[in-house]
Protein backbone atom coordinates (compact mmCIF):
# COMPACT_ATOMS: atom_id res chain seq x y z
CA UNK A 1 28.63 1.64 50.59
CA UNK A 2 28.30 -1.21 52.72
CA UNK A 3 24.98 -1.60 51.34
CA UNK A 4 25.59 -1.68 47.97
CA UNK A 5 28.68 -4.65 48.76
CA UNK A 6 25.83 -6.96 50.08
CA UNK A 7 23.30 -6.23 47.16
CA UNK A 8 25.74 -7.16 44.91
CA UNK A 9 27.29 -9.99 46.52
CA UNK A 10 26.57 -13.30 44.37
CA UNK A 11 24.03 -14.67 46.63
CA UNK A 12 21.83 -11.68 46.95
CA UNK A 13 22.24 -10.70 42.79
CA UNK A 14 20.86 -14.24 42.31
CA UNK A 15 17.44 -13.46 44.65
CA UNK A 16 17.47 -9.93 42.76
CA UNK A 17 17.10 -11.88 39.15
CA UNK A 18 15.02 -13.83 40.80
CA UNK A 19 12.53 -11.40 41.46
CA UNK A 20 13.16 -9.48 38.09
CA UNK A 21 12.34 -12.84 36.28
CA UNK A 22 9.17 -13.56 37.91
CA UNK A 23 8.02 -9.71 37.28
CA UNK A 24 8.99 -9.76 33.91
CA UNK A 25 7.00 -13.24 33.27
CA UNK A 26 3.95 -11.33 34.70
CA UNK A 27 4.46 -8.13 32.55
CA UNK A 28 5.88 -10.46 29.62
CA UNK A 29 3.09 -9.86 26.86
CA UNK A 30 4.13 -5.67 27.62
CA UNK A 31 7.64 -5.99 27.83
CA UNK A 32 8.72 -7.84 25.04
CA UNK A 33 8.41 -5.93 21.76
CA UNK A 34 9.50 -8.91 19.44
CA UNK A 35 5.91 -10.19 20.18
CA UNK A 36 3.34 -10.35 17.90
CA UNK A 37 -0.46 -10.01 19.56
CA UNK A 38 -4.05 -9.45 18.81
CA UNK A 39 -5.61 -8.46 21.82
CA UNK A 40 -9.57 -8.46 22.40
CA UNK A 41 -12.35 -7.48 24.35
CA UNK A 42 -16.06 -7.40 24.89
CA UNK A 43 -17.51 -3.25 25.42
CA UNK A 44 -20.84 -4.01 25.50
CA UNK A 45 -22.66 -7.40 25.75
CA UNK A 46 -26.50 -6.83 26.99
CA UNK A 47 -29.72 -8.23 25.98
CA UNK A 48 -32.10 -6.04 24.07
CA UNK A 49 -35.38 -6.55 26.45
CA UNK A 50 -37.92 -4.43 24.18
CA UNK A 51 -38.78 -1.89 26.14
CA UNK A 52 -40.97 0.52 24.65
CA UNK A 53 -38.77 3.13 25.33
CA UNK A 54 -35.85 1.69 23.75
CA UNK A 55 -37.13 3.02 20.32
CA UNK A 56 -35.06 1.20 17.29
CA UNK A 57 -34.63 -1.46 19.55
CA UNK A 58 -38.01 -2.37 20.20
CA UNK A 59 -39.13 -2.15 17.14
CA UNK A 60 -36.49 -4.72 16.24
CA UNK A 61 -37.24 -7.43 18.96
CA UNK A 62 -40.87 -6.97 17.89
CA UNK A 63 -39.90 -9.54 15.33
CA UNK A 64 -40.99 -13.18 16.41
CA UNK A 65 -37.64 -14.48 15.52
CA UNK A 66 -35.54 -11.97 17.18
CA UNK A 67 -37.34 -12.49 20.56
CA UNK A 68 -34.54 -12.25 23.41
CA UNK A 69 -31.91 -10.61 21.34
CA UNK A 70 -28.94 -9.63 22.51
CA UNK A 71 -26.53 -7.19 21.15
CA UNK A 72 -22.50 -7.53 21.78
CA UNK A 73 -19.78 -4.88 20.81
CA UNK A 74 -16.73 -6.62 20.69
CA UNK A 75 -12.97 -4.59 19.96
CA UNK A 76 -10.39 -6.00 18.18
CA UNK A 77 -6.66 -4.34 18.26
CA UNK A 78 -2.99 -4.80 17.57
CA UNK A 79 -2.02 -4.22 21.05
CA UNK A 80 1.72 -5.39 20.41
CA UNK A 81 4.65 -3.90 19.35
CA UNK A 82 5.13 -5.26 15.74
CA UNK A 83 2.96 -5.12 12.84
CA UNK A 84 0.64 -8.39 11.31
CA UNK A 85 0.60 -8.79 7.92
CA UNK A 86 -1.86 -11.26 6.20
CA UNK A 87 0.65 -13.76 5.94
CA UNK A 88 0.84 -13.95 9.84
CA UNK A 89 -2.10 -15.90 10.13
CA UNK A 90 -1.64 -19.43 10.56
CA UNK A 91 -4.92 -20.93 9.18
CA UNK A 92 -5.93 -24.70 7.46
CA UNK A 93 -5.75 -24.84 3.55
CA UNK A 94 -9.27 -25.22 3.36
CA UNK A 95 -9.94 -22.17 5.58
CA UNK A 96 -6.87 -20.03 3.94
CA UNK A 97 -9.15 -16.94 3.87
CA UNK A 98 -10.04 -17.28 7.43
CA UNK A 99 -7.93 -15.55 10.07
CA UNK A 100 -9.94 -15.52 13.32
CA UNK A 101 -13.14 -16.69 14.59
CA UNK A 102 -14.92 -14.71 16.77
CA UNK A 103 -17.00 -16.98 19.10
CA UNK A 104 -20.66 -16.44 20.80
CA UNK A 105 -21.44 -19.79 22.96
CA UNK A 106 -24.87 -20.72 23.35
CA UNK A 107 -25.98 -18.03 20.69
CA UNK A 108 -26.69 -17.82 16.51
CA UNK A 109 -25.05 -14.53 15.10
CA UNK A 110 -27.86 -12.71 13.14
CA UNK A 111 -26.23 -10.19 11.63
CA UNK A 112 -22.91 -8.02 12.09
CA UNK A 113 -21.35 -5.11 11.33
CA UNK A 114 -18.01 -2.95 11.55
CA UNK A 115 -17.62 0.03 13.32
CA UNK A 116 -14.98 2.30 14.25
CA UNK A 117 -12.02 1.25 11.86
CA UNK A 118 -8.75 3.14 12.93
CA UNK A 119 -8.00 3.72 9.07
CA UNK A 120 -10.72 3.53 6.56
CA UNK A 121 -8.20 1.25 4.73
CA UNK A 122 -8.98 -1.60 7.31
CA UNK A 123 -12.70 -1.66 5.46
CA UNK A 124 -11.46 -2.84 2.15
CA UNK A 125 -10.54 -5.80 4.25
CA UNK A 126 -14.08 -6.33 5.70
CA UNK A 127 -16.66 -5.62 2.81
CA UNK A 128 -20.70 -5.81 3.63
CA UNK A 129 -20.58 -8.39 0.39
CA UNK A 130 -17.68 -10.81 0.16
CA UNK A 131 -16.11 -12.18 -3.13
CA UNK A 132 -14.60 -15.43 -3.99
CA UNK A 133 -11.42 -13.56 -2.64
CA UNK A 134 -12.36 -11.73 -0.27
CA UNK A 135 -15.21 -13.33 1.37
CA UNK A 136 -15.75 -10.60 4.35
CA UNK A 137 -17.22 -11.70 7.25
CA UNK A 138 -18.86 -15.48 7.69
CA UNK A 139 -21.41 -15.65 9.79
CA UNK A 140 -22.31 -19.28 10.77
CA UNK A 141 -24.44 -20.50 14.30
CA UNK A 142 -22.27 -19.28 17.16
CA UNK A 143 -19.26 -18.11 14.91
CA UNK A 144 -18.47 -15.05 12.75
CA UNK A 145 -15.25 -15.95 10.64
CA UNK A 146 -13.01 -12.93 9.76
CA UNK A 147 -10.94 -12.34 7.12
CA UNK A 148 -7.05 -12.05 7.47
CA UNK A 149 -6.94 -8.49 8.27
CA UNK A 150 -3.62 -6.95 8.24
CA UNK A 151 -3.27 -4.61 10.89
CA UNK A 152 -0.44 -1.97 11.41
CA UNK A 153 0.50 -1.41 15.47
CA UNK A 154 -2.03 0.14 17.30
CA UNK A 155 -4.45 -0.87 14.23
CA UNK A 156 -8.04 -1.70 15.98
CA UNK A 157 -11.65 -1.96 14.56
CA UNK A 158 -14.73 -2.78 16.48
CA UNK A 159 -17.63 -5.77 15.50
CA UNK A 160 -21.21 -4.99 16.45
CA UNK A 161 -22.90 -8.25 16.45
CA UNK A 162 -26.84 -8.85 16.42
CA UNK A 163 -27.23 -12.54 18.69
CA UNK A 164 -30.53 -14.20 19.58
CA UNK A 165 -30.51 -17.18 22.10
CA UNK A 166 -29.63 -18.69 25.56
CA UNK A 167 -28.30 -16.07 27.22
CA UNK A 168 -25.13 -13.91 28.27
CA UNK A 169 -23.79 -16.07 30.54
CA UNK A 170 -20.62 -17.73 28.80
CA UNK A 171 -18.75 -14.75 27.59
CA UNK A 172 -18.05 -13.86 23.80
CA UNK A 173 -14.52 -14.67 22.97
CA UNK A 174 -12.27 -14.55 19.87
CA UNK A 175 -9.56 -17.72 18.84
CA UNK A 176 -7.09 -18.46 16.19
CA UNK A 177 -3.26 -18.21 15.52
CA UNK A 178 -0.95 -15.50 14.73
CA UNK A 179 3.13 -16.46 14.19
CA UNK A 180 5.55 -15.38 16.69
CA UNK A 181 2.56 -14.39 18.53
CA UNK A 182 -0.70 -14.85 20.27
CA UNK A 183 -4.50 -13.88 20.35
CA UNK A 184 -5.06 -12.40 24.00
CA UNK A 185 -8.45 -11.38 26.21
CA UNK A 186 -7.15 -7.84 27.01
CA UNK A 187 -9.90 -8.12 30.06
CA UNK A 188 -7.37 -10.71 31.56
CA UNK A 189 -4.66 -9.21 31.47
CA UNK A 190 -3.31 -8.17 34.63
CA UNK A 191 -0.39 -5.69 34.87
CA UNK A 192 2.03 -5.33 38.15
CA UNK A 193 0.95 -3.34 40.76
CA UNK A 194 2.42 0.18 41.08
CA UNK A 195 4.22 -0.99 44.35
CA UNK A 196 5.98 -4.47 42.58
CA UNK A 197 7.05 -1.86 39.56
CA UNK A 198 8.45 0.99 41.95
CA UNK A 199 10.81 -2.05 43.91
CA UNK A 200 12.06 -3.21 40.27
CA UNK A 201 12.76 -0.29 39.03
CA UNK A 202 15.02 0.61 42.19
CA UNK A 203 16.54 -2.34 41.96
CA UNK A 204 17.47 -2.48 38.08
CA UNK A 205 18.71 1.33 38.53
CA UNK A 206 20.88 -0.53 41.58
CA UNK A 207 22.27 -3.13 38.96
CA UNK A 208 23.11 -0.39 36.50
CA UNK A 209 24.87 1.90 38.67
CA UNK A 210 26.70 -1.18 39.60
CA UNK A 211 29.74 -2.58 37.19
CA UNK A 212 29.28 -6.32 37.57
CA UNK A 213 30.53 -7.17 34.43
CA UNK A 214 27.42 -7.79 32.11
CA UNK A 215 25.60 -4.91 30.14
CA UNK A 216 21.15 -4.86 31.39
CA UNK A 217 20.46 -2.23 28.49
CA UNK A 218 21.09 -3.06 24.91
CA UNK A 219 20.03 -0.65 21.85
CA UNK A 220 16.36 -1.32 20.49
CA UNK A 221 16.28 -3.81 17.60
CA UNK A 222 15.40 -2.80 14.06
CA UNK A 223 11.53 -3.32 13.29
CA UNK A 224 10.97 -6.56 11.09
CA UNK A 225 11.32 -5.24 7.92
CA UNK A 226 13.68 -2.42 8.74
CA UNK A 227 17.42 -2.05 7.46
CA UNK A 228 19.94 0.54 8.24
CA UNK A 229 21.62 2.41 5.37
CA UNK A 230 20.86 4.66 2.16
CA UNK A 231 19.02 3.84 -0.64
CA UNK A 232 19.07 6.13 -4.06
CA UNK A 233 15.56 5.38 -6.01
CA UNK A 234 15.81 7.00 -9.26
CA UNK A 235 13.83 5.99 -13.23
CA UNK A 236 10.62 6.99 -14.67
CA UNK A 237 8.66 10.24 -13.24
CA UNK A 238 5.74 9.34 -13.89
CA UNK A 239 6.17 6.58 -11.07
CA UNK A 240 7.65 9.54 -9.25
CA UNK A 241 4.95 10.12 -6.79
CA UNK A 242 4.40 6.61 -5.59
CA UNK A 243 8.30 6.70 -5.07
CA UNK A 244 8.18 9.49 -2.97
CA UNK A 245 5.04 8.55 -0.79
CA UNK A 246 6.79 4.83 -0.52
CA UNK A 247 10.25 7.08 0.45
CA UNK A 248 8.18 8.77 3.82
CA UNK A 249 6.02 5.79 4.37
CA UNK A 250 9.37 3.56 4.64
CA UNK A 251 11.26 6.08 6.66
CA UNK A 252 8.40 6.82 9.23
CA UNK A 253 7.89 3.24 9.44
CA UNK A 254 11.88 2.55 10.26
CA UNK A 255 11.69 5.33 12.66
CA UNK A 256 15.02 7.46 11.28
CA UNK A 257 16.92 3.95 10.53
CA UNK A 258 17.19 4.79 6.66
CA UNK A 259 17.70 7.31 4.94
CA UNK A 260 15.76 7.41 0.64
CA UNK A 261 16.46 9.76 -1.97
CA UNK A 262 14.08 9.85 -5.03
CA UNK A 263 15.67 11.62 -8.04
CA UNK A 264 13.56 10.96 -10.84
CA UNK A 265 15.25 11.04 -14.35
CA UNK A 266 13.12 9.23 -17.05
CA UNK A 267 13.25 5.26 -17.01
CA UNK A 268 16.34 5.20 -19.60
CA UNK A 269 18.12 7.63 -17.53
CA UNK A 270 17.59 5.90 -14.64
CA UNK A 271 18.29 2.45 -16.16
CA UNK A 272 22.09 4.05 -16.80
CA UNK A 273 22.28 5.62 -13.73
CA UNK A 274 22.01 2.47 -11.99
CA UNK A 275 24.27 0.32 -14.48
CA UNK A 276 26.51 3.27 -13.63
CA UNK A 277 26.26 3.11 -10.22
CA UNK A 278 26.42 -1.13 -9.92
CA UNK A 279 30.04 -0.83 -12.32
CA UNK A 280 32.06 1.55 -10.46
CA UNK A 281 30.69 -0.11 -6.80
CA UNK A 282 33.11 -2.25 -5.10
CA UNK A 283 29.91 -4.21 -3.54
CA UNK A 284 26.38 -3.89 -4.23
CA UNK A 285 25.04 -0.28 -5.23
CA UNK A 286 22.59 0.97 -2.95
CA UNK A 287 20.48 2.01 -6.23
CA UNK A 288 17.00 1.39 -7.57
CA UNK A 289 15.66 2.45 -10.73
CA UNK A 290 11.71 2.15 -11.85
CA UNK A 291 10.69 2.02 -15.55
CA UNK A 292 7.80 2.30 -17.41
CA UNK A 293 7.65 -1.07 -19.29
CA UNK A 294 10.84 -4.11 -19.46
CA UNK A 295 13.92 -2.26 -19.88
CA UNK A 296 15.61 -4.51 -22.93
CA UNK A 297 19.57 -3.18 -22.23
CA UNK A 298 21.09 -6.82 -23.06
CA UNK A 299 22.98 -6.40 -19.43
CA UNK A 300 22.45 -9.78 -17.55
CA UNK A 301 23.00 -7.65 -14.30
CA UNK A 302 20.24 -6.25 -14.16
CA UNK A 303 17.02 -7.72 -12.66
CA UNK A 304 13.88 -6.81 -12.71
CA UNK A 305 11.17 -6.92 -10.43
CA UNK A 306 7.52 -6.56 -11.82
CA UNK A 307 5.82 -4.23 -9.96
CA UNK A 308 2.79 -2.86 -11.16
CA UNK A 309 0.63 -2.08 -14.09
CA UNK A 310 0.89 1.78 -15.00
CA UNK A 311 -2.32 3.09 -16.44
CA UNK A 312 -1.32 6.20 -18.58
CA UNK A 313 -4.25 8.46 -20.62
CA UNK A 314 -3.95 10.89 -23.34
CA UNK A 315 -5.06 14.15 -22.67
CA UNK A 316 -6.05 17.51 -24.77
CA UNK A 317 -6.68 21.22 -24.15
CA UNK A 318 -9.96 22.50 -22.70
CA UNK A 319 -10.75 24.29 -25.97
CA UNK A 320 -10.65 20.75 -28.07
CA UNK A 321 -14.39 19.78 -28.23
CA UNK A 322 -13.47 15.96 -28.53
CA UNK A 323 -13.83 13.49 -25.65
CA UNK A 324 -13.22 9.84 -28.10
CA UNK A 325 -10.42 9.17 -30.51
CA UNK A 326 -9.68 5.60 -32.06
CA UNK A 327 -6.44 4.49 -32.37
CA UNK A 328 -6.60 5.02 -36.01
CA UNK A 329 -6.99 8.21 -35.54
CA UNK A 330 -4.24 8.83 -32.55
CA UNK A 331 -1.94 7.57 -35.40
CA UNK A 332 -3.12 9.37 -38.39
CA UNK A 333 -2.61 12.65 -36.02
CA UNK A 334 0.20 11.51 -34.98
CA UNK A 335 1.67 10.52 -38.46
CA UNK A 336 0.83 14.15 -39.83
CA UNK A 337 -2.21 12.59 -41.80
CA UNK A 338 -4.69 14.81 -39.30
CA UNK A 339 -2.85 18.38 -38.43
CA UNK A 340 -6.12 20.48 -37.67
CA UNK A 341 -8.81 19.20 -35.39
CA UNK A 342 -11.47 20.59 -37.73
CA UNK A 343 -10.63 16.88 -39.55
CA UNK A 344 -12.41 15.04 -36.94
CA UNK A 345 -16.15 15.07 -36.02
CA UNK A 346 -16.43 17.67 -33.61
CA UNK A 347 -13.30 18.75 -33.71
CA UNK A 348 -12.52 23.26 -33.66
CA UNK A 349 -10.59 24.79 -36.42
CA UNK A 350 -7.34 24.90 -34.19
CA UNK A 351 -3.73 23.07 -35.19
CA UNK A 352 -2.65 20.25 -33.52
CA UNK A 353 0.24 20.65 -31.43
CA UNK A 354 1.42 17.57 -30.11
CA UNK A 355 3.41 17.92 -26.51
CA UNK A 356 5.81 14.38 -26.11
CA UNK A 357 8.33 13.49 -24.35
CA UNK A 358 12.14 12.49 -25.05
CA UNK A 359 13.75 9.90 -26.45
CA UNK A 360 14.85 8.80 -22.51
CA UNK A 361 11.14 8.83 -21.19
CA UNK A 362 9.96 5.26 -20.34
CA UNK A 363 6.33 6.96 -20.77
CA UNK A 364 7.11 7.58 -24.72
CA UNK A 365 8.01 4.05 -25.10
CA UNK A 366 4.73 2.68 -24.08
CA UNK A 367 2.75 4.99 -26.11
CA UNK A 368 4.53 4.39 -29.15
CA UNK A 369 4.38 0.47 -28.43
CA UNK A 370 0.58 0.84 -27.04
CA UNK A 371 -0.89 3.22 -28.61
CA UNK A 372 1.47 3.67 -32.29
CA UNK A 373 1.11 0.22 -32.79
CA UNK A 374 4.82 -0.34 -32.46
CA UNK A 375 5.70 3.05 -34.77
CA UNK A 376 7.85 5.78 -33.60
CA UNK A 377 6.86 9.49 -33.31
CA UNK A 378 8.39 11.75 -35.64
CA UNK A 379 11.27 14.38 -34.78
CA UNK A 380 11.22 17.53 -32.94
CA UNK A 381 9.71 20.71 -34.90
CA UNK A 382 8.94 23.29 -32.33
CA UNK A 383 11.10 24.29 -29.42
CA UNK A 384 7.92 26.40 -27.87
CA UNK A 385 4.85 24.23 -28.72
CA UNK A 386 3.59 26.41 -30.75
CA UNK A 387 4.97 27.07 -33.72
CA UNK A 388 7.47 25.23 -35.84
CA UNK A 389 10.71 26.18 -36.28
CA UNK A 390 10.13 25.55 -40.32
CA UNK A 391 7.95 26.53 -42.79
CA UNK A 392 7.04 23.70 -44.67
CA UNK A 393 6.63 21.81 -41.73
CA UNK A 394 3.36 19.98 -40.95
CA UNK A 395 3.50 18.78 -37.94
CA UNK A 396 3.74 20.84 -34.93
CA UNK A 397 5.72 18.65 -32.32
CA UNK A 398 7.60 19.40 -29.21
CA UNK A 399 9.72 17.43 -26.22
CA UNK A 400 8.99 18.26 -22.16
CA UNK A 401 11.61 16.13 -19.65
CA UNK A 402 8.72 14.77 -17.12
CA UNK A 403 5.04 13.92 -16.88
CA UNK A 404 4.57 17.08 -15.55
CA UNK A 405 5.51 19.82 -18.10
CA UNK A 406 3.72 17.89 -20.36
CA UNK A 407 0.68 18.47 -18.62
CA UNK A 408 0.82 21.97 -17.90
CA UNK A 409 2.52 22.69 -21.22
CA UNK A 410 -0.73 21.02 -23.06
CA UNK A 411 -2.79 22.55 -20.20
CA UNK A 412 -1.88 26.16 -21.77
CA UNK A 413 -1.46 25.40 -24.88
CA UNK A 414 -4.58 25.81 -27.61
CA UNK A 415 -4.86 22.83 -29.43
CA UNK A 416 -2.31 20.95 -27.65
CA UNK A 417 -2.45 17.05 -27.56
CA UNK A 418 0.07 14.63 -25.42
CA UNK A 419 -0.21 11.43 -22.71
CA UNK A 420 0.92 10.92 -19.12
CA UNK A 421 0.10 8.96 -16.08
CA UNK A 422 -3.39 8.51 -15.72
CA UNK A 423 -3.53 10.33 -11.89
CA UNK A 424 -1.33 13.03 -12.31
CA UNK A 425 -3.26 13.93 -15.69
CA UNK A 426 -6.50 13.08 -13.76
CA UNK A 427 -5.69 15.18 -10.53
CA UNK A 428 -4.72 18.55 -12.62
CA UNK A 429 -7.79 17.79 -15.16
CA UNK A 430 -10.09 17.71 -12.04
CA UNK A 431 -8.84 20.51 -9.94
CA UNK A 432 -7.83 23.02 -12.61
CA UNK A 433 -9.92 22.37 -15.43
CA UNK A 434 -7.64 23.03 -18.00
CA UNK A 435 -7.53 19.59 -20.20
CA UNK A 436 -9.86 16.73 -20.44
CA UNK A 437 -8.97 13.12 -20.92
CA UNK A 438 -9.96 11.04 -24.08
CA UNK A 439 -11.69 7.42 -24.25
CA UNK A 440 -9.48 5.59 -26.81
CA UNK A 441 -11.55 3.25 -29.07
CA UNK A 442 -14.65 4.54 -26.46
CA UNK A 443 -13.22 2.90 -23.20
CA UNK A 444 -12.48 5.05 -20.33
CA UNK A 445 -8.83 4.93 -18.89
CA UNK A 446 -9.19 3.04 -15.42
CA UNK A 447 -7.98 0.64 -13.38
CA UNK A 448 -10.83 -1.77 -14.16
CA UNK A 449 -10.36 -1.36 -17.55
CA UNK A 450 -6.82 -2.35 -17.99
CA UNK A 451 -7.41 -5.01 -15.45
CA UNK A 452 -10.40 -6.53 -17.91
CA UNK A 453 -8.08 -5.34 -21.04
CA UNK A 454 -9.90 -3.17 -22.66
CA UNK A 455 -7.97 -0.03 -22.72
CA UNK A 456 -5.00 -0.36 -24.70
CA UNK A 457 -2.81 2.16 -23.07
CA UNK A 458 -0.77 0.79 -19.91
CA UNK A 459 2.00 -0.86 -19.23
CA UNK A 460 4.13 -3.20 -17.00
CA UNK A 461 6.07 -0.78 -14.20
CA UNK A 462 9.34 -2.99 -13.20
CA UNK A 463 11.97 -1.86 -10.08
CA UNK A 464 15.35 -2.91 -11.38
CA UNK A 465 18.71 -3.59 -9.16
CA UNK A 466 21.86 -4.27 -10.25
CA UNK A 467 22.03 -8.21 -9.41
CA UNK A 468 19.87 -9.40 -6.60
CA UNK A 469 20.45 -7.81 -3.36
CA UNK A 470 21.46 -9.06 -0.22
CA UNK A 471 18.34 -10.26 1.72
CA UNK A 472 19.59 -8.56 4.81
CA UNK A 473 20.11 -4.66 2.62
CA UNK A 474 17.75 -1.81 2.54
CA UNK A 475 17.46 -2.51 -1.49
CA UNK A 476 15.81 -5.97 -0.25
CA UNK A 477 13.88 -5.25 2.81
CA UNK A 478 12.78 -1.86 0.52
CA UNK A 479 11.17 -4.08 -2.30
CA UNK A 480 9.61 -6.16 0.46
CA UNK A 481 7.82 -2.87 1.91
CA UNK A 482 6.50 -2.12 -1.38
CA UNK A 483 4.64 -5.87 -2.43
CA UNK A 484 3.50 -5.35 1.26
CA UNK A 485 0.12 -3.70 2.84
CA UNK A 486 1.16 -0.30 2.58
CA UNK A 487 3.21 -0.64 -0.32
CA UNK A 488 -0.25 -1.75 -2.30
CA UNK A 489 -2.17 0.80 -0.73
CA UNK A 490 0.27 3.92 -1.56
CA UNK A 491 0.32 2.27 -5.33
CA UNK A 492 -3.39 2.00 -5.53
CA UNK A 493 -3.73 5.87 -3.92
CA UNK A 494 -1.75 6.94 -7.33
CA UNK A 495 -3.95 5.10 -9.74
CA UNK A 496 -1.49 2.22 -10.57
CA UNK A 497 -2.67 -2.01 -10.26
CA UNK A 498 -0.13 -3.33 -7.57
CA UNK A 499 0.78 -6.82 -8.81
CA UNK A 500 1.38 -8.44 -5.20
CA UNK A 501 -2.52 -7.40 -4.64
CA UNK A 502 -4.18 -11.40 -5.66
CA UNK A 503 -6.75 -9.54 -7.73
CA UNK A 504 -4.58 -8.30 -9.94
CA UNK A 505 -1.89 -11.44 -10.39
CA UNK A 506 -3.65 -12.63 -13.38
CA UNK A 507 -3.36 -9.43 -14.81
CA UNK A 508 -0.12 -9.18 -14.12
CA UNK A 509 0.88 -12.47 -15.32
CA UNK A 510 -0.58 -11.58 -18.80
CA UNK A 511 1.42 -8.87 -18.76
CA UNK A 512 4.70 -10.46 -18.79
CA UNK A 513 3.87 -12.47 -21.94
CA UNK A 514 5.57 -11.80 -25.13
């Protein structure tokens, strides 16, 4: 072991870190996964000569002003270990929608388009025709300015760019500034030879094996964004299946780090589960509970965060011939004025059965406030939907638990009336064909609709905690995830406005008015 005494022997340990210092500077942009990078490269970059039998391409350089074009096919790719969010972007107030330039010396960008997203998501970033918010891709001389993209790890799309002009001889290349990171030329990166990696990896397993007092190998750090622990989400169902797509997204993202349980009650259920919860905890309750519309409880520990707009619809069997109702009539039916659909224009000679929900259902709340005008549904007079349990009775009502026994129970049910979430009532209307949707007051229920207000039946979706949580907990870094990329996307998937999405602020703003 003589050998190993003089590798470890002060002198020679100090020319080892040596040489692991100067590898790991070369291999630094690899190694270090607290890095943030864009990386870049040019794929193609070759002048289009017009060649007859180049086809398209001839045809195209036919044109006088496209004489000597040249096309480019340039990748761009988050080639680092952590993900960029559209906040990463470090960019001048006058430029704020601009996150990097792609750059094309002695050449004028003609046109460009994008190719080869990873996720189709990445599109929505890039449209063909920008907005006032989104303005796409800029094309200006030598530069094509590109939206802040947010772009997951491993995230890549591709820009094929139409030049004409002087030339390929200055290479296409792409600038601008990322935090805790760096834009990179992938083509210039050069990694250690096999040879330099083999003689550092000996030597590291050397150190290792070797008790000298300081510890080479530490455990991998939480991803930015990640928190350790368990998290109970519970509150309205019909926010049940963005909490449950949020639940996997969160935990795939965290890789194992935390473990979510959805347990969807009904947002007054959930509201006392987690007042429940936050009393009998000795520090904060590792609890989160979604309702449909503010939660007024009077309890000044619980806070709510505004989350989304909820579009909900109201929905009727096949077998009722009516596709409009005004809100008059929703409330004269409602009321008992209008008990046989033969009343209305249209309507079959069938009884209306209406299918609502409990007195703990968030969803019941906003249709009574929405779509009641403020006036509460009458009691409970049929246990089967059918028939009443009375006689004399005139109005044929029952009460389901959850968005979705209403829907199949008015799905199977011959004259049968009641509301839900606008996707859930969408998805089963589309794929089983067993109810239809109404316009109310002849607007369609939609996402653009609520967002213009013109369809009177949403509402506000809020997560509550009990006090703020600690910025550091899973609650916190959980409520983060879902204002962020994916969060938004998962919300919009399910037919719901995501408020930390800028085109729908102003919407959401409105909504928190008295």
């Amino acid at each position: 072991m003589v050998w190993l005494k003089e590798l470890v022997a002060p002198e020679n340990l100090l020319a080892l870190l040596g040489v692991v210092v100067t590898v790991g500077g070369l291999s630094y942009e690899r190694l270090i996964p607290g890095r943030k990078r864009i990386g870049y490269r040019v794929q193609m970059d070759t002048r289009i000569d017009g060649n007859p039998n180049d086809g398209h391409i001839h045809q195209l350089t036919m044109l006088e002003d496209l004489a000597g074009a040249s096309l480019v096919l340039l990748r761009i790719e988050n080639d680092g270990f952590r993900s960029i969010d559209v906040d990463d972007y470090i960019t001048a107030p006058s430029t704020e929608h601009r996150g990097l330039t792609a750059v094309f010396p002695d050449r004028t960008v003609r046109d460009v388009a994008v190719t080869e997203p990873s996720h189709p998501d990445l599109l929505r970033y890039l449209p063909q025709r920008g907005t006032a918010t989104n303005p796409g891709l800029v094309c200006r001389g030598n530069e094509i300015a590109l939206p802040r993209v947010p772009l997951n790890k491993g995230d890549h799309f591709k820009l094929l760019v139409l030049l004409t002009g002087g030339g390929t001889d200055k290479e296409p290349h792409v600038v601008g500034r990322i935090r805790e990171g760096r834009i990179r030329n992938n083509e210039n990166f050069r990694r250690p030879s096999n040879r330099v990696l083999g003689l550092i990896g000996s030597l590291v397993v050397l150190m290792i094996l070797q008790p000298i007092g300081f510890q080479l190998l530490e455990p991998d750090p939480l991803r930015q964004g990640c928190a350790k622990g368990t998290l109970t989400v519970v509150g309205s169902t019909a926010f049940e299946p963005v909490m449950n797509d949020l639940d996997t997204a969160y935990e795939d993202d965290c890789e194992g780090a935390a473990h979510i349980t959805v347990n969807a009650q009904g947002s007054v259920r959930g509201t006392d589960t987690l007042r429940n919860a936050g009393e009998g905890a000795k520090g904060f309750p590792a609890y989160l509970s979604f309702s449909d519309g503010l939660e007024v409880t009077g309890d000044p520990k619980l806070k709510g965060h505004l989350t989304a707009l909820s579009v909900y619809t109201v929905a009727v069997n096949k077998d009722v011939g009516i596709s409009d109702l005004s809100l008059a009539n929703v409330r004269k039916i409602y009321s008992g004025e209008i008990t046989n659909w033969k009343q209305l224009p249209g309507g079959p000679d069938l009884p209306i059965r209406l299918v609502s929900r409990d007195g703990k259902s968030g969803t019941r709340g906003v249709f009574e406030n929405r779509v009641l005008g403020g006036k509460t549904e009458s009691g409970r007079t049929s246990d089967n939907c059918r028939t009443p349990k009375f006689d004399n009775t005139r109005i044929i009502r029952c009460e389901l638990d959850s968005t979705g026994e209403v829907l199949k129970t008015v799905a199977r049910t011959p004259g049968a009336i009641g509301y839900a979430e606008l996707k859930a009532a969408k998805d089963r209307a589309e794929g089983q064909k067993d109810l239809h949707l109404l316009r109310l007051n002849g607007q369609q229920p939609s996402t653009t609709t609520v967002r213009h207000e013109t369809y009177p039946f949403w509402e506000p979706e809020y997560a509550y905690t009990y006090g703020t949580p600690p910025s550091n907990s899973l609650t916190s870094k959980f409520l983060d995830f879902l204002a962020g990329d994916t969060g938004r996307n998962l919300i919009e998937h399910h037919g719901h406005l995501p408020c930390s999405a800028p085109e729908n602020q102003q919407a959401c703003q409105r909504a928190q008015r008295p």
